[in-house]
C-alpha atoms as a PDB file:
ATOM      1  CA  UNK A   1     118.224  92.319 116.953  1.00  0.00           C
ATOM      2  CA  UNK A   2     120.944  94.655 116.050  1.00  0.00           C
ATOM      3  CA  UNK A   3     118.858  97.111 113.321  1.00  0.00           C
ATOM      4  CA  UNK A   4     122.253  98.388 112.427  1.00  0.00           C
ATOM      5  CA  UNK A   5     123.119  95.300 110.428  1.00  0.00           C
ATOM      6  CA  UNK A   6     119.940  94.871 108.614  1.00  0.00           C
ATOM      7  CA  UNK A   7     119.929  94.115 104.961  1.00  0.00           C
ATOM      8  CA  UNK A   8     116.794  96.792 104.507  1.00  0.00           C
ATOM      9  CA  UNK A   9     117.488  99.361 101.760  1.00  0.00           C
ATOM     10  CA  UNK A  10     118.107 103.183 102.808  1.00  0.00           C
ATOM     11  CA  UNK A  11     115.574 104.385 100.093  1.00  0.00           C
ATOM     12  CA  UNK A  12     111.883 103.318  99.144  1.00  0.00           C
ATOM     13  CA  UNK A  13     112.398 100.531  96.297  1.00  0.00           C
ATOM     14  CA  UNK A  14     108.976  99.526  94.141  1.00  0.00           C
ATOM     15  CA  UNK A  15     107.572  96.023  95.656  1.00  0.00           C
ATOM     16  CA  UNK A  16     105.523  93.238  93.819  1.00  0.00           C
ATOM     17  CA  UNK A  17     102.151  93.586  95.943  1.00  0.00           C
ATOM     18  CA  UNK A  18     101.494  90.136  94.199  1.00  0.00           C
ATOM     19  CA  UNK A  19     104.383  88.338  96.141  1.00  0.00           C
ATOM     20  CA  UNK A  20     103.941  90.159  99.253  1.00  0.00           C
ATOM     21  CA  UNK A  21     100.339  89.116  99.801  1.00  0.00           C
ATOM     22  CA  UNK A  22     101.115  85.577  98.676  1.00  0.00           C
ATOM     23  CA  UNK A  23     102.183  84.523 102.348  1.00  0.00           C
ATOM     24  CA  UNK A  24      98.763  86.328 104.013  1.00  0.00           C
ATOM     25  CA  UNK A  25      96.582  86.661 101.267  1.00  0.00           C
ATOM     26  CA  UNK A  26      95.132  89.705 101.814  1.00  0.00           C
ATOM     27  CA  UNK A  27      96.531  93.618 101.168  1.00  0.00           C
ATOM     28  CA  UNK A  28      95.120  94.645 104.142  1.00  0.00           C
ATOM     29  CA  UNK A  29      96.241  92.046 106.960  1.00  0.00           C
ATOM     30  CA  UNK A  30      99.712  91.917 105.120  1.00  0.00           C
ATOM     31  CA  UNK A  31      99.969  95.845 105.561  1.00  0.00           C
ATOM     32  CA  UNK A  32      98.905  95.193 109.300  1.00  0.00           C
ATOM     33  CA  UNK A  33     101.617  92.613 110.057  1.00  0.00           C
ATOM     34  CA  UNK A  34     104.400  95.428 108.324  1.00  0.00           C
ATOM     35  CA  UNK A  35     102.937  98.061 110.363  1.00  0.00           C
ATOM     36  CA  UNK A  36     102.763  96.346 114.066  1.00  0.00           C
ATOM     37  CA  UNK A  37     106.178  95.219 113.270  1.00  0.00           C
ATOM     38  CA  UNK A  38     107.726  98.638 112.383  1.00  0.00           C
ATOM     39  CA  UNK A  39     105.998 100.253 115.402  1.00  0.00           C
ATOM     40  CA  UNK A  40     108.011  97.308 117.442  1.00  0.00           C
ATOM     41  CA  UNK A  41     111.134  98.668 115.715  1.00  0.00           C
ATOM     42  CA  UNK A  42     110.456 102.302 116.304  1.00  0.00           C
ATOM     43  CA  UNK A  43     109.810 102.029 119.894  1.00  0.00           C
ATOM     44  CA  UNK A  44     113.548  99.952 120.242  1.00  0.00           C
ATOM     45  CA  UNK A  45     115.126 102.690 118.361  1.00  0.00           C
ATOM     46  CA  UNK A  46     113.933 105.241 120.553  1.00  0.00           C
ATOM     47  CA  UNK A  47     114.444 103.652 123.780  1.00  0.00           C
ATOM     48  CA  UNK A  48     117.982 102.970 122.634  1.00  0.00           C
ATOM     49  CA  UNK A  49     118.983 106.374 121.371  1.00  0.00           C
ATOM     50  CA  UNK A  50     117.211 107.275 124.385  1.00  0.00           C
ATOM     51  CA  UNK A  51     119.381 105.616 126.395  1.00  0.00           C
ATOM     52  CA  UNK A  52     122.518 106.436 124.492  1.00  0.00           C
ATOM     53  CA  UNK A  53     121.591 109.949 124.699  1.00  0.00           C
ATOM     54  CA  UNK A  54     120.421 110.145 128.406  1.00  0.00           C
ATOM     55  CA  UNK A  55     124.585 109.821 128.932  1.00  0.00           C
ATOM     56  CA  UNK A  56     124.932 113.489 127.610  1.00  0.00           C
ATOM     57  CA  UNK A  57     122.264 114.887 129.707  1.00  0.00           C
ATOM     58  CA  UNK A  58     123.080 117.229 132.500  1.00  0.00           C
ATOM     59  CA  UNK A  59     120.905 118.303 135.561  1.00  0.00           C
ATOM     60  CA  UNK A  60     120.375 121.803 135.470  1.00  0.00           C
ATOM     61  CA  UNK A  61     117.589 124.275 136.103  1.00  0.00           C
ATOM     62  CA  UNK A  62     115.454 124.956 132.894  1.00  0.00           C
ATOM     63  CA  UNK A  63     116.438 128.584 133.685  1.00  0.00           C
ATOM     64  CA  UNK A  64     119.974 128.120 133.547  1.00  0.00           C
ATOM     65  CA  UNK A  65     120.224 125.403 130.952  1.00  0.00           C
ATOM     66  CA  UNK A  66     122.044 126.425 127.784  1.00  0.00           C
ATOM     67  CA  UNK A  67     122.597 124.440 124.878  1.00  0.00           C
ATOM     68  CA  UNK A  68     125.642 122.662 124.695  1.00  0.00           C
ATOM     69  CA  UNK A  69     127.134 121.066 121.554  1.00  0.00           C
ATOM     70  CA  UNK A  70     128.687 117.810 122.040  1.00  0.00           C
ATOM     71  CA  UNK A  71     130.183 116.274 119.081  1.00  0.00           C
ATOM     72  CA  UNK A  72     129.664 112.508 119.863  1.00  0.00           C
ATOM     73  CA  UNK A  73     125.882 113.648 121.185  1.00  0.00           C
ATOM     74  CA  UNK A  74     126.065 114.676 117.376  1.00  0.00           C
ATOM     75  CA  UNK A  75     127.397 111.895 115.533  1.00  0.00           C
ATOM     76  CA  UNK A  76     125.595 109.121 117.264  1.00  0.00           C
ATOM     77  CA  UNK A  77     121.851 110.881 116.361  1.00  0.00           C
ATOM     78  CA  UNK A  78     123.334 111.151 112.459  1.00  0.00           C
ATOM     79  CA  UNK A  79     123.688 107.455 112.637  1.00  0.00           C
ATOM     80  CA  UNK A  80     120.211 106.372 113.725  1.00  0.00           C
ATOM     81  CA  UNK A  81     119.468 108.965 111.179  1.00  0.00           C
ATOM     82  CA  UNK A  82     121.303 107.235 108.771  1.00  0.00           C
ATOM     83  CA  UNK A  83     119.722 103.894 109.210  1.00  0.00           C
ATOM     84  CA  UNK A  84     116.566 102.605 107.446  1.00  0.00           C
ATOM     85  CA  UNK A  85     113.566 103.377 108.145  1.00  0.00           C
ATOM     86  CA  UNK A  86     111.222 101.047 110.546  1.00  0.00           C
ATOM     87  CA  UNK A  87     108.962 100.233 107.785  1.00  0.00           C
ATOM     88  CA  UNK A  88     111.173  99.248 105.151  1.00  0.00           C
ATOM     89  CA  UNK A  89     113.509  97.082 108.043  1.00  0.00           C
ATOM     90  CA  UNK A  90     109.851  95.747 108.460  1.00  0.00           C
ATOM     91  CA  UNK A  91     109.237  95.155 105.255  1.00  0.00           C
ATOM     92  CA  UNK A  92     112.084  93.378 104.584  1.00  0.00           C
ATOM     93  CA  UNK A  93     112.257  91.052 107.466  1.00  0.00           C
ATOM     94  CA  UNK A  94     108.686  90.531 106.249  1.00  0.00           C
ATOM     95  CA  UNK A  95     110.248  89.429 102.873  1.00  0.00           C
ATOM     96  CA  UNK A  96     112.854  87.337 104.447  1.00  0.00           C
ATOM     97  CA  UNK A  97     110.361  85.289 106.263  1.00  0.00           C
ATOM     98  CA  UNK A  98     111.976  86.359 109.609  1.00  0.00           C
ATOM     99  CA  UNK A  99     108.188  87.655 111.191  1.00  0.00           C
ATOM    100  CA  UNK A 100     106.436  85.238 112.837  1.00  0.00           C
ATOM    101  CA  UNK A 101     102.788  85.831 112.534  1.00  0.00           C
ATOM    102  CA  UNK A 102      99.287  84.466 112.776  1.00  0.00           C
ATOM    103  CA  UNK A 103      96.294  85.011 111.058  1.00  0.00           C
ATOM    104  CA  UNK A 104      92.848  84.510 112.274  1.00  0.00           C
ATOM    105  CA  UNK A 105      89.727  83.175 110.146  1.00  0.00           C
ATOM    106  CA  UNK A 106      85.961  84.553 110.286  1.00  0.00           C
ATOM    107  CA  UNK A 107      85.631  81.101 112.270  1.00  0.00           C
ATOM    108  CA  UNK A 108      87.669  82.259 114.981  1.00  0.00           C
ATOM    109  CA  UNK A 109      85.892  85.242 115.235  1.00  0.00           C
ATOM    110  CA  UNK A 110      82.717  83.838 116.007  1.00  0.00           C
ATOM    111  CA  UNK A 111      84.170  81.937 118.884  1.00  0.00           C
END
């Protein structure tokens, strides 16, 4: 999923805990599902700026390294800086109804 185009809000808006919890029904498992899902998100952000960034890398002794400023180095780490946080993406693909997710019963836990 491309992150960049994600309808998610930049700041923090005030949510309706009523309509969230409608599709669980429960605070708790609802804040689970948000949570595993913006760790997912996290973890592909970093492993793509990772890998954007790993292009500006150079091999040199830790002795000898310097810092170097490289303008594109700079402007690509301002945009994932730019870009919602995982949580709220989370939250609002939770909204959307684009999680797939699947709740267990006290049955299933005496299996």
């Amino acid at each position: 999923m491309d992150y960049k185009k994600t309808k998610a809000p930049k700041n923090t808006p005030t949510r309706d805990m009523n309509q969230m919890t409608a599709k669980v029904g429960n605070v708790y498992q609802t804040v689970s599902i948000i949570a595993k899902r913006a760790n997912q998100i996290s973890q592909a952000l970093k492993r793509e700026l990772d890998g954007k960034l790993q292009d500006f890398s150079l091999p040199q002794d830790a002795l000898d390294a310097e810092t170097f400023e490289n303008k594109e180095q700079i402007e690509i780490s301002r945009s994932y800086e730019r870009m919602p946080k995982p949580t709220l993406i989370a939250t609002q693909e939770f909204l959307d109804d684009e999680l797939m997710f699947k709740v267990g019963t006290k049955d299933d836990q005496l299996k």
